[in-house]
C-alpha atoms as a PDB file:
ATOM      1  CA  UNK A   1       0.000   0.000   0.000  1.00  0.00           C
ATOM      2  CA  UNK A   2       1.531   3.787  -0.927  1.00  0.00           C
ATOM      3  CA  UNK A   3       0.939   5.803   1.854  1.00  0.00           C
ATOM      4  CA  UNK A   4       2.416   8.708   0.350  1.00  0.00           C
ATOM      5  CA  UNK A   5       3.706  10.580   3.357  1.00  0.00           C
ATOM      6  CA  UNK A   6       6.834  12.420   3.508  1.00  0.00           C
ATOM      7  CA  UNK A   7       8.116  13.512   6.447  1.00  0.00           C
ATOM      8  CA  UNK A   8       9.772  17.003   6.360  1.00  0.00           C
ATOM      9  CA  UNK A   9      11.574  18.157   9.870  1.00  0.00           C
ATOM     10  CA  UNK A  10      11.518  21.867   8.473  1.00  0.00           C
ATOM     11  CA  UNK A  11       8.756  24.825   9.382  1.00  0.00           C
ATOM     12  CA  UNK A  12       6.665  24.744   6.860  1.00  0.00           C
ATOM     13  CA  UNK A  13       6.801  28.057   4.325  1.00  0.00           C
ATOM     14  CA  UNK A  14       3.054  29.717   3.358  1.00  0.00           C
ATOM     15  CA  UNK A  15       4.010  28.631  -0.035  1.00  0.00           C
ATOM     16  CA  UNK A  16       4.358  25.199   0.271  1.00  0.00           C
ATOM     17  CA  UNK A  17       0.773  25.312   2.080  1.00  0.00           C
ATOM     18  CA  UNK A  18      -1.097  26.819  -0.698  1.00  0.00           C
ATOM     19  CA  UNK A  19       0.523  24.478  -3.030  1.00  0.00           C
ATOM     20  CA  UNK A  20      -0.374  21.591  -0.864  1.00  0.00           C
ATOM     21  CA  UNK A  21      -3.753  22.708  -0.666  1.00  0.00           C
ATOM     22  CA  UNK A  22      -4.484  23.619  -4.431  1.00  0.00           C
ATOM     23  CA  UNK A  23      -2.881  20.048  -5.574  1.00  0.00           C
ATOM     24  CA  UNK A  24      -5.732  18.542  -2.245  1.00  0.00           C
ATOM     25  CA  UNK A  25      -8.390  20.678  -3.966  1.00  0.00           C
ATOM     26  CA  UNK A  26      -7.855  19.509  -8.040  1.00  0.00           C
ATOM     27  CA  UNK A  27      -7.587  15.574  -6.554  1.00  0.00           C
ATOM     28  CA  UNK A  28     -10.831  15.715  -4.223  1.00  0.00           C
ATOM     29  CA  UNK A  29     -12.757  17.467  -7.446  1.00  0.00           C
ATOM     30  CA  UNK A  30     -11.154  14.611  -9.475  1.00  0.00           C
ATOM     31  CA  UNK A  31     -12.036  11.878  -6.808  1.00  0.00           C
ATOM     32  CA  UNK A  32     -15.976  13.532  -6.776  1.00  0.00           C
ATOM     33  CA  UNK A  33     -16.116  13.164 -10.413  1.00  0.00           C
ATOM     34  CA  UNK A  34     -15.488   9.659 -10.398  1.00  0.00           C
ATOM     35  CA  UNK A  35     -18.682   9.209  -7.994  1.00  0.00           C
ATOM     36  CA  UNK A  36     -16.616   7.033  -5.941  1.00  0.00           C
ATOM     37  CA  UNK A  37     -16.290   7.501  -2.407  1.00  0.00           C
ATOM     38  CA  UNK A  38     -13.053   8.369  -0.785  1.00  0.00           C
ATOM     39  CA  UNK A  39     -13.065   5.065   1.093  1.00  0.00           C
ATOM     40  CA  UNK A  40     -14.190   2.767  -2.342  1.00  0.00           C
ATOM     41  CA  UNK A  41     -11.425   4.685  -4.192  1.00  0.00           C
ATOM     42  CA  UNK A  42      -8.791   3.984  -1.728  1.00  0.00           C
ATOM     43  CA  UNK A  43      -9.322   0.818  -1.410  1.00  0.00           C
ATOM     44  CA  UNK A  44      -9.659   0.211  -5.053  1.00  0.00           C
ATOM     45  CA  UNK A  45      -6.405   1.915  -6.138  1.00  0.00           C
ATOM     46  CA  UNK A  46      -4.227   0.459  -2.792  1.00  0.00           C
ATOM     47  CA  UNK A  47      -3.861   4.239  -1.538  1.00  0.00           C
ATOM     48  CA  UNK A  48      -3.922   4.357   1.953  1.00  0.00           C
ATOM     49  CA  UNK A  49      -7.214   6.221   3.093  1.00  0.00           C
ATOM     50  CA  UNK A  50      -5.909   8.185   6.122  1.00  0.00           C
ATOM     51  CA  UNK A  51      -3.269   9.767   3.212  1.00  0.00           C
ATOM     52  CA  UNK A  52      -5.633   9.946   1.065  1.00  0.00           C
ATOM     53  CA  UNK A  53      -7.608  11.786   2.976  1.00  0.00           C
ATOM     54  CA  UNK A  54      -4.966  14.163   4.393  1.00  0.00           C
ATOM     55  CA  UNK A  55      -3.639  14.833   0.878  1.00  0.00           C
ATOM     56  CA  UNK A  56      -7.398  16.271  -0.171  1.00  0.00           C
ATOM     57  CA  UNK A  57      -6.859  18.370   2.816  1.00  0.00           C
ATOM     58  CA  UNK A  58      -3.566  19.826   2.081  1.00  0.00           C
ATOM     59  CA  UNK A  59      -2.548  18.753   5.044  1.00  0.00           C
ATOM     60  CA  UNK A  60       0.727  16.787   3.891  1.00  0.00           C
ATOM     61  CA  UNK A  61       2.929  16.608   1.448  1.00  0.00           C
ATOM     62  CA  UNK A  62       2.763  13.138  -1.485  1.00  0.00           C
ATOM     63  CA  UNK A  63       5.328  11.702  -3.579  1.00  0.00           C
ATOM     64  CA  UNK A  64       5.423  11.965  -7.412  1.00  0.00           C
ATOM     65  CA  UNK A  65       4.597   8.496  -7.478  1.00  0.00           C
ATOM     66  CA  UNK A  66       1.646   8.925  -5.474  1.00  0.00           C
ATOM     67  CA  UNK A  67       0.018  12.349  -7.076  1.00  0.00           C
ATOM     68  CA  UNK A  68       0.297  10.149 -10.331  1.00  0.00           C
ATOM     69  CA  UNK A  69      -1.328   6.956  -8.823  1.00  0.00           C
ATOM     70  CA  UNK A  70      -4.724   9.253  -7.565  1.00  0.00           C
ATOM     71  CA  UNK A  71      -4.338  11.482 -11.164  1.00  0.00           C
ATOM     72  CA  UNK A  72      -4.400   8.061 -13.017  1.00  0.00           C
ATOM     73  CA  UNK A  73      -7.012   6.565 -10.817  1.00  0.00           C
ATOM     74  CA  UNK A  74      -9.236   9.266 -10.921  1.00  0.00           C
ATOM     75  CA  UNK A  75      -8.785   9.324 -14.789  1.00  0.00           C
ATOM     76  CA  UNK A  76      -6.735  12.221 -15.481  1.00  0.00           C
ATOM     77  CA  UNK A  77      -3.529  12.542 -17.144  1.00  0.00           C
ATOM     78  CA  UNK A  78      -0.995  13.702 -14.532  1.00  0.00           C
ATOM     79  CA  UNK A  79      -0.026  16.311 -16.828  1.00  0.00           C
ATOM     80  CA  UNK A  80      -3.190  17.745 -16.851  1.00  0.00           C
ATOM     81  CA  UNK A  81      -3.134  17.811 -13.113  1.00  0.00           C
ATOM     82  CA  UNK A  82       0.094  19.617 -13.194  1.00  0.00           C
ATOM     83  CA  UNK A  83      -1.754  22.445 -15.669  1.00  0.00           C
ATOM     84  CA  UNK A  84      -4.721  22.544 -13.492  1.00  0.00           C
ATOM     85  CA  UNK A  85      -2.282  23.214 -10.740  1.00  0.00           C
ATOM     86  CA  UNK A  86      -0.471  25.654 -12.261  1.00  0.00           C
ATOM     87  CA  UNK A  87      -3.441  27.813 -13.334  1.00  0.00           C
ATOM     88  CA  UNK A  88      -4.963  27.443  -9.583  1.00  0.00           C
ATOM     89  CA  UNK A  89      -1.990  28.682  -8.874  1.00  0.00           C
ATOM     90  CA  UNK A  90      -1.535  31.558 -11.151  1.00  0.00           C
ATOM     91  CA  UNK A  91       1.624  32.461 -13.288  1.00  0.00           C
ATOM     92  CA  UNK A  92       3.763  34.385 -10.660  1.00  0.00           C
ATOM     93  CA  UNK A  93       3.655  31.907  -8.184  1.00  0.00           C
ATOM     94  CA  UNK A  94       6.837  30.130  -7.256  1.00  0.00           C
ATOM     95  CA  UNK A  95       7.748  28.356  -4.458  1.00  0.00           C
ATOM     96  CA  UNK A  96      11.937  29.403  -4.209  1.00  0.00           C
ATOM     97  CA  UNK A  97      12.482  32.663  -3.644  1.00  0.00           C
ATOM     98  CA  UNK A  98      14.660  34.272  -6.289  1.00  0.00           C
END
């Protein structure tokens, strides 16, 4: 089972929160479309559900390997998550400062 998780020891930056939180938001909607529940599509695509669940929420951080696993599941090219995210997120936003 992916769980996802990655454990960072630093603060966490108000950047990396709204990106968390605007990749959550595009794989809940994606999730919703599917009419499956978050549970059913856990289960279904071996993610773990408590991840799952947290990753909606923008509440931690998931892998590459993961993001692609819900994109794919939810049946979504990752690349078009990745230009979903990058419009919620709007053309100036970056998440080093220069």
């Amino acid at each position: 089972m992916i769980t996802g998780m990655h454990v960072n020891m630093q603060p966490e930056n108000k950047k990396s929160v709204i990106f968390k939180i605007e990749a959550g938001k595009i794989f809940e909607k994606c999730r919703k479309i599917t009419g499956v529940s978050q549970r059913k599509f856990a289960d279904e695509y071996d993610i773990d559900r408590g991840n799952l669940s947290k990753i909606e929420k923008g509440i931690v951080d998931c892998s590459l390997l993961t993001a692609w696993k819900i994109a794919e599941a939810a049946g979504i090219k990752f690349s078009d998550f990745a230009k979903q995210l990058e419009e919620n997120l709007g053309d100036d936003f970056k998440l080093l400062d220069e």
